[in-house]
Structures are given as C-alpha cells and as structure tokens.
PDB file of N, CA and C in Angstrom:
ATOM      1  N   UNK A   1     280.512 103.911 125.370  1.00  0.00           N
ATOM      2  CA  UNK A   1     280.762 102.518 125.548  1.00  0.00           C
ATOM      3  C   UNK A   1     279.597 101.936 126.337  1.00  0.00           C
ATOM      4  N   UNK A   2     279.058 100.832 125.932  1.00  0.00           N
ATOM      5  CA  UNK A   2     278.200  99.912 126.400  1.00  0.00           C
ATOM      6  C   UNK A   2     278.521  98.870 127.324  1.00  0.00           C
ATOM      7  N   UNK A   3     277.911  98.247 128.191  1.00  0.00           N
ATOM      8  CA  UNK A   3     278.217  96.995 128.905  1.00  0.00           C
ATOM      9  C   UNK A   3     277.214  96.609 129.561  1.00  0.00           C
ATOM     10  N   UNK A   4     276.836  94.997 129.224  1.00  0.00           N
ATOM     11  CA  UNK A   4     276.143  94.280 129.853  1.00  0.00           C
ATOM     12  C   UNK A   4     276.895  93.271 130.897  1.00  0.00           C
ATOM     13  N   UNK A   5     276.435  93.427 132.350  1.00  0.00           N
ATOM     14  CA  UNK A   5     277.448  92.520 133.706  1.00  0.00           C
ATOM     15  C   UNK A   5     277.115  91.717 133.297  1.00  0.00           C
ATOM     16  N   UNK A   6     276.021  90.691 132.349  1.00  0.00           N
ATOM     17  CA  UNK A   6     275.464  89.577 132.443  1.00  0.00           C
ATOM     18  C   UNK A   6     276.244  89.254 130.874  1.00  0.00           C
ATOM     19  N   UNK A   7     277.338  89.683 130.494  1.00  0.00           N
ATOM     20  CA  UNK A   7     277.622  89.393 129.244  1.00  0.00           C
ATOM     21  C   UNK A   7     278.952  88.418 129.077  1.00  0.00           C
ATOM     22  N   UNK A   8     278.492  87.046 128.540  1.00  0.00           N
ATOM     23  CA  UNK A   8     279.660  85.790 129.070  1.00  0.00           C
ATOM     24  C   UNK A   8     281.083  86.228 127.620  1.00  0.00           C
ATOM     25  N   UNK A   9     280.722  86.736 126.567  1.00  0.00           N
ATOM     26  CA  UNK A   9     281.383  86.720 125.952  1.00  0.00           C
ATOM     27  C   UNK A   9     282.511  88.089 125.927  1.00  0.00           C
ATOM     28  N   UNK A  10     282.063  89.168 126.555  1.00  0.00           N
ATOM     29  CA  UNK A  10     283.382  90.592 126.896  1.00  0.00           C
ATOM     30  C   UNK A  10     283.581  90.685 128.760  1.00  0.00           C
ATOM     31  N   UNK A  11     283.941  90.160 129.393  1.00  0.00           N
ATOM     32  CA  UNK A  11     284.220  90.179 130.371  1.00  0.00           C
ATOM     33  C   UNK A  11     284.334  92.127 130.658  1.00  0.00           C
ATOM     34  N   UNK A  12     283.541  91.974 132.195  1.00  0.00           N
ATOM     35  CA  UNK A  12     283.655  93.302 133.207  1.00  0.00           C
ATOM     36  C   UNK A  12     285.078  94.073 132.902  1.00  0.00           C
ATOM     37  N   UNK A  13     286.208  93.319 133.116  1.00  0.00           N
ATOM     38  CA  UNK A  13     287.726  93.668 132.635  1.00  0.00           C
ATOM     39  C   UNK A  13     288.163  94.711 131.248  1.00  0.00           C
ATOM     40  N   UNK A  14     287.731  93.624 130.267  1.00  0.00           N
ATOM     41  CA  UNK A  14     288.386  94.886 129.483  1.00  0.00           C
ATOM     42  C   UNK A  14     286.908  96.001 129.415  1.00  0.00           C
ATOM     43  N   UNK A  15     285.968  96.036 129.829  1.00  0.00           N
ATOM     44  CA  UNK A  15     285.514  97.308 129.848  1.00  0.00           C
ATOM     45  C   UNK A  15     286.302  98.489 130.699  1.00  0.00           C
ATOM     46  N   UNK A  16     286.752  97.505 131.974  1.00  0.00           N
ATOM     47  CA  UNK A  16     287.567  98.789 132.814  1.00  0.00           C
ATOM     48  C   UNK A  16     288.822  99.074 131.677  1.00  0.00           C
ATOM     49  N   UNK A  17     289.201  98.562 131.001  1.00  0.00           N
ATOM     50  CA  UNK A  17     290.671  98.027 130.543  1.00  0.00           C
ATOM     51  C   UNK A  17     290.803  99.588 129.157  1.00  0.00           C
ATOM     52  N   UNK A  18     289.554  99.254 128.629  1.00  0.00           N
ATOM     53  CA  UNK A  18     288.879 100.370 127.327  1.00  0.00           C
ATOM     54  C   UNK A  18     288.735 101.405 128.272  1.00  0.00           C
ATOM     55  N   UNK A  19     288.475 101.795 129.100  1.00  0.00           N
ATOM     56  CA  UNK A  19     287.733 103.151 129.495  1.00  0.00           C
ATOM     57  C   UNK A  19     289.601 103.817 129.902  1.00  0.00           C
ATOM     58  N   UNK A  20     290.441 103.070 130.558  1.00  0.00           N
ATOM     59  CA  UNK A  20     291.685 103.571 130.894  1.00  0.00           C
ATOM     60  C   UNK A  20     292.257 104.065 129.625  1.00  0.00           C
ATOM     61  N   UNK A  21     292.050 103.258 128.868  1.00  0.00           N
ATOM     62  CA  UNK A  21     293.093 103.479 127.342  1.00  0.00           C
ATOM     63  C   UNK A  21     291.923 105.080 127.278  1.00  0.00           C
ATOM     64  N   UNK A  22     291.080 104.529 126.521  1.00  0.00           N
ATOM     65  CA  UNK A  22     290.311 106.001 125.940  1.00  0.00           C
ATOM     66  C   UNK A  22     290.590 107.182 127.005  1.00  0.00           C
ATOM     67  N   UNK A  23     290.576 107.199 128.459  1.00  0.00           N
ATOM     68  CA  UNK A  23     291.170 108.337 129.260  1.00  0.00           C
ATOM     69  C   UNK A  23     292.510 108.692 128.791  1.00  0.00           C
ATOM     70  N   UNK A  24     293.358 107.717 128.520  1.00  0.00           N
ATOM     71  CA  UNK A  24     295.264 108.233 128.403  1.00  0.00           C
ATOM     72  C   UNK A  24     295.123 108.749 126.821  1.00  0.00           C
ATOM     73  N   UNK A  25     294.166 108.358 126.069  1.00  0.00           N
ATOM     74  CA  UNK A  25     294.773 109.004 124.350  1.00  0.00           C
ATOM     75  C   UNK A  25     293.154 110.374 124.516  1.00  0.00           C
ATOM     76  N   UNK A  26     292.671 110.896 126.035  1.00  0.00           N
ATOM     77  CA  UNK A  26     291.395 111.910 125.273  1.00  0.00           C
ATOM     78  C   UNK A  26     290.396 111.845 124.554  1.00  0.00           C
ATOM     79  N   UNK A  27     290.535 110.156 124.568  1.00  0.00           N
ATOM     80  CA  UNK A  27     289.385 110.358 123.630  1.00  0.00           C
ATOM     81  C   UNK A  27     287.878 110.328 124.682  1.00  0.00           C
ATOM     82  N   UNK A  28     286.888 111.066 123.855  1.00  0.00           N
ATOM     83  CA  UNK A  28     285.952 111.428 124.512  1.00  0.00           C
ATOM     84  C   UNK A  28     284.775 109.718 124.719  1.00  0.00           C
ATOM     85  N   UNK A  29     284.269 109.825 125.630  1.00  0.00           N
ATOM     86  CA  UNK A  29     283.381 108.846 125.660  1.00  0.00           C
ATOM     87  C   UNK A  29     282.609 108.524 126.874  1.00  0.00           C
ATOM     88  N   UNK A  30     281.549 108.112 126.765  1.00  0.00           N
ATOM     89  CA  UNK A  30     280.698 107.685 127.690  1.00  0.00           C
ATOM     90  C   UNK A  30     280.558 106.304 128.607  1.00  0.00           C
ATOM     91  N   UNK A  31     279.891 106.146 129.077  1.00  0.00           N
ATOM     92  CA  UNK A  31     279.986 104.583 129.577  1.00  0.00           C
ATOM     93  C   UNK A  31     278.335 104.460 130.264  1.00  0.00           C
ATOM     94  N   UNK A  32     277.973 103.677 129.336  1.00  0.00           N
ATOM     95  CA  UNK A  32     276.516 103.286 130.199  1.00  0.00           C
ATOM     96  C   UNK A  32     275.969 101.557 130.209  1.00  0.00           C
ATOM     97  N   UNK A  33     275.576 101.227 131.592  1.00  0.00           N
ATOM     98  CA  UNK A  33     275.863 100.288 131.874  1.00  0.00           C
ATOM     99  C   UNK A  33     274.383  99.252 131.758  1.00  0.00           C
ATOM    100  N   UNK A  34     274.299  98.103 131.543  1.00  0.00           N
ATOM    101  CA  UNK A  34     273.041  97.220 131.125  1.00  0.00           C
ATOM    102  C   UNK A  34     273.352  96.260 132.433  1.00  0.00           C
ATOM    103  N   UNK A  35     272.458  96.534 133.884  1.00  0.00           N
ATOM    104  CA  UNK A  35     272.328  95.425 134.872  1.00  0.00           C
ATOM    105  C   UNK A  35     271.732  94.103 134.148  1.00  0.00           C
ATOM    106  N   UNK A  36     272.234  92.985 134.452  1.00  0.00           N
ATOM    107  CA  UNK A  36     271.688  91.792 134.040  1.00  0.00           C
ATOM    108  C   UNK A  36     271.644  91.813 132.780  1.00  0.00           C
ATOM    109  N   UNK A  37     271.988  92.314 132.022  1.00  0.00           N
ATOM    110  CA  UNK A  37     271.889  91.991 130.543  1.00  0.00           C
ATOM    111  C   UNK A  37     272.899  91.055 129.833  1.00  0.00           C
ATOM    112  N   UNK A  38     272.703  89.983 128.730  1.00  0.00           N
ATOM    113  CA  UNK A  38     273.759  89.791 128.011  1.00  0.00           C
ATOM    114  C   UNK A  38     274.461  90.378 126.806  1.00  0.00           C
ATOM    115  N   UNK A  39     275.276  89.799 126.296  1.00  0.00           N
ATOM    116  CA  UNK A  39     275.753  90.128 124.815  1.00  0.00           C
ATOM    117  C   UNK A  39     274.975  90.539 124.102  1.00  0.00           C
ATOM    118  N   UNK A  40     275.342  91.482 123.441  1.00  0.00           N
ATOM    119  CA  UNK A  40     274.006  92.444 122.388  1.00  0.00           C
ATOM    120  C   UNK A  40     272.873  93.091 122.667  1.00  0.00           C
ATOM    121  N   UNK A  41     272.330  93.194 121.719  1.00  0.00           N
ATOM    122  CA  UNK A  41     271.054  94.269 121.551  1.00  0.00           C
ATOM    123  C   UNK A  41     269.767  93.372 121.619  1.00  0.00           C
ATOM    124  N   UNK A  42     269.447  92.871 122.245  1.00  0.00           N
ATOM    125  CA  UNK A  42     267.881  93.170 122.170  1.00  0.00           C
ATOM    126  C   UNK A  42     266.686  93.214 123.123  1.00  0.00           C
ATOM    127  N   UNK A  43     265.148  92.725 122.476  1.00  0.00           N
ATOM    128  CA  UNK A  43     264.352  93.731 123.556  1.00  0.00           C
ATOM    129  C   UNK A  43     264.578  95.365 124.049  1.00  0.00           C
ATOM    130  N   UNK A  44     264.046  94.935 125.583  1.00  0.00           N
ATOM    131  CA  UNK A  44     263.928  96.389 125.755  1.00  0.00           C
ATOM    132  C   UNK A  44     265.960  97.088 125.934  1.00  0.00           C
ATOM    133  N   UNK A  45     266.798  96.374 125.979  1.00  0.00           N
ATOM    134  CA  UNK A  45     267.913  96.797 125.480  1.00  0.00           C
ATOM    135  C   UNK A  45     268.238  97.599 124.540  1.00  0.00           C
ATOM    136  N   UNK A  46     267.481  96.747 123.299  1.00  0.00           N
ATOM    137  CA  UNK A  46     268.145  97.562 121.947  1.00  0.00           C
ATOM    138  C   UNK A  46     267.288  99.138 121.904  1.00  0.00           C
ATOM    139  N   UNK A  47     266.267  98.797 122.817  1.00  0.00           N
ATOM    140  CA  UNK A  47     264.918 100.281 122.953  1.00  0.00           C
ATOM    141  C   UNK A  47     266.477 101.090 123.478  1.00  0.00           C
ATOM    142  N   UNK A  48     267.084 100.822 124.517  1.00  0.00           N
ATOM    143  CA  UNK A  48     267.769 101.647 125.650  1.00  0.00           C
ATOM    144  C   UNK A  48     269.211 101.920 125.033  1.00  0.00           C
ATOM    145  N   UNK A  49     269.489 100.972 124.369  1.00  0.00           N
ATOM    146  CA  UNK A  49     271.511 101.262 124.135  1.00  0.00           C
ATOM    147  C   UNK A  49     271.488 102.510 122.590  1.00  0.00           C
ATOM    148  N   UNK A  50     269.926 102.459 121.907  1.00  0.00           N
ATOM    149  CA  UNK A  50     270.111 103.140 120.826  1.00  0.00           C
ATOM    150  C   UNK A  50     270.062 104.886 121.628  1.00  0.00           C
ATOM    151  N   UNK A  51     269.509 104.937 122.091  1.00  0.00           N
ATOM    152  CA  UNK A  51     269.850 106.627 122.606  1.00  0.00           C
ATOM    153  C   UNK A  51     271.100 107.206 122.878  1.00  0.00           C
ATOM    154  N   UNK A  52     271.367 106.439 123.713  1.00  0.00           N
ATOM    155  CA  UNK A  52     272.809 106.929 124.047  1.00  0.00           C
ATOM    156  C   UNK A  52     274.273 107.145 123.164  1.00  0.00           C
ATOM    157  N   UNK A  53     273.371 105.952 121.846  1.00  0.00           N
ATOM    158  CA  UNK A  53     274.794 106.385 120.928  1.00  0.00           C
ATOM    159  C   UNK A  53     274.127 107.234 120.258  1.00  0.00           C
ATOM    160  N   UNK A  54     272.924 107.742 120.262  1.00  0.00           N
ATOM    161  CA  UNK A  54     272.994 108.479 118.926  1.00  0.00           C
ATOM    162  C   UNK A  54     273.244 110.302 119.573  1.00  0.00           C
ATOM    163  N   UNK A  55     273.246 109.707 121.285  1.00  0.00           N
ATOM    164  CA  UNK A  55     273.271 111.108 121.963  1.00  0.00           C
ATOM    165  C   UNK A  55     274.928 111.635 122.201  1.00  0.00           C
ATOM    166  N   UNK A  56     276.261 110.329 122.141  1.00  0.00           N
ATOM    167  CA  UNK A  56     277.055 110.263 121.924  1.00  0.00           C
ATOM    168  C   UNK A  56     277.671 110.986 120.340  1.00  0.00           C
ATOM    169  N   UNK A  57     276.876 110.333 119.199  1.00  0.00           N
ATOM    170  CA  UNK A  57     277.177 111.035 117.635  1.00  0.00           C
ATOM    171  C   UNK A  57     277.128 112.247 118.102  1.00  0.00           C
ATOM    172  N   UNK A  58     275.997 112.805 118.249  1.00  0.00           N
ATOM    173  CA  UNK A  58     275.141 114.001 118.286  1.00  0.00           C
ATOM    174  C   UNK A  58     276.594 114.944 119.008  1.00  0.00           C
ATOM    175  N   UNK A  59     276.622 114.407 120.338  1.00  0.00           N
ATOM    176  CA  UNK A  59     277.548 115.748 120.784  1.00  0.00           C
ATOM    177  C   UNK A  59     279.109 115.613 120.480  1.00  0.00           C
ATOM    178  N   UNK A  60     279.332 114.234 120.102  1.00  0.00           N
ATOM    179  CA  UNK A  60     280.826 114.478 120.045  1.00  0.00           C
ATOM    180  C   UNK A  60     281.482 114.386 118.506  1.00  0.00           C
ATOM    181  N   UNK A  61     280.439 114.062 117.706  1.00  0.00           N
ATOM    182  CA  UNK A  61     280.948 114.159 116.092  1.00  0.00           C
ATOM    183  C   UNK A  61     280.418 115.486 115.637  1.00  0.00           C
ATOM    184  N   UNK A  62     278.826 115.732 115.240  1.00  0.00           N
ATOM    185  CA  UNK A  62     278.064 116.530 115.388  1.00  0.00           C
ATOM    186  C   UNK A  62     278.206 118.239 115.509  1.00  0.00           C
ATOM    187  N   UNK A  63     278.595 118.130 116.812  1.00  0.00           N
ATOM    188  CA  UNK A  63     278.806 119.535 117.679  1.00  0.00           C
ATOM    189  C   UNK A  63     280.621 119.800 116.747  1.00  0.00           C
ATOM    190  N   UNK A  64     281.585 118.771 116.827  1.00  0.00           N
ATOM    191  CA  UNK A  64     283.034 118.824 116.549  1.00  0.00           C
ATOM    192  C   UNK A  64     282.645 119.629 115.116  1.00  0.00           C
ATOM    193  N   UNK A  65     282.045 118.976 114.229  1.00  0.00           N
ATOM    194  CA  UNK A  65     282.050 119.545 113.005  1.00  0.00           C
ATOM    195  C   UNK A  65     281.059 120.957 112.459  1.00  0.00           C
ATOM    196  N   UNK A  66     280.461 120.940 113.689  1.00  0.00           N
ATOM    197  CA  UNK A  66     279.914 122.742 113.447  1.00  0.00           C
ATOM    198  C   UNK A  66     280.469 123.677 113.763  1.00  0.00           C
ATOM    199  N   UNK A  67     281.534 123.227 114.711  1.00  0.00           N
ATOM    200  CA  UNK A  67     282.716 124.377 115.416  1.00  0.00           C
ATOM    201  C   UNK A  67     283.743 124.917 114.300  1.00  0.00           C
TER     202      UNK A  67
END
C-alpha cells in the first residue's frame, strides 16, 4: 500500500483504516509512505512507488506460486 500525506483526495484515515482490515483477513502487505506528495504517480514518485510494487509481486505472488 502506497500513501501520499499531501494527498487531498484519500485522506491519512482510511490508509490507517486499510492496513487494520488487511491485518484482521492476513492478508500480506506493505506500506510505504510519500512525505509531501499528492495523489498519484508522478515525477520522481512514479521513479519511487514502481519498486516497491513490483518488490511486493515479486515476493508475495511470485515466491506463493513456486512453493
């Protein structure tokens, strides 16, 4: 999961709100956070938010289906 503090359109809230749910059903996930950033991807953002999901695929789809 992604989040920008500077983002007017998903409020700080339901990010806490998503991370509780995904803890009570297991599901696996990350949380990495964009200081000052807004809504979406870009600039040096979209450089930074693409790693983490593809480091997210990588170990939690990835790894699931070689086991």
């Amino acid at each position: 999961m992604q989040h920008r503090d500077a983002d007017s359109l998903v409020p700080l809230d339901h990010r806490e709100r998503m991370c509780q749910v995904f803890l009570g059903a297991e599901f696996m996930s990350d949380f990495v956070g964009f200081p000052g950033a807004a809504h979406g991807f870009r600039g040096d953002d979209a450089r930074h938010g693409v790693q983490p999901t593809d480091d997210w695929l990588e170990r939690y789809l990835l790894e699931a289906h070689e086991d």
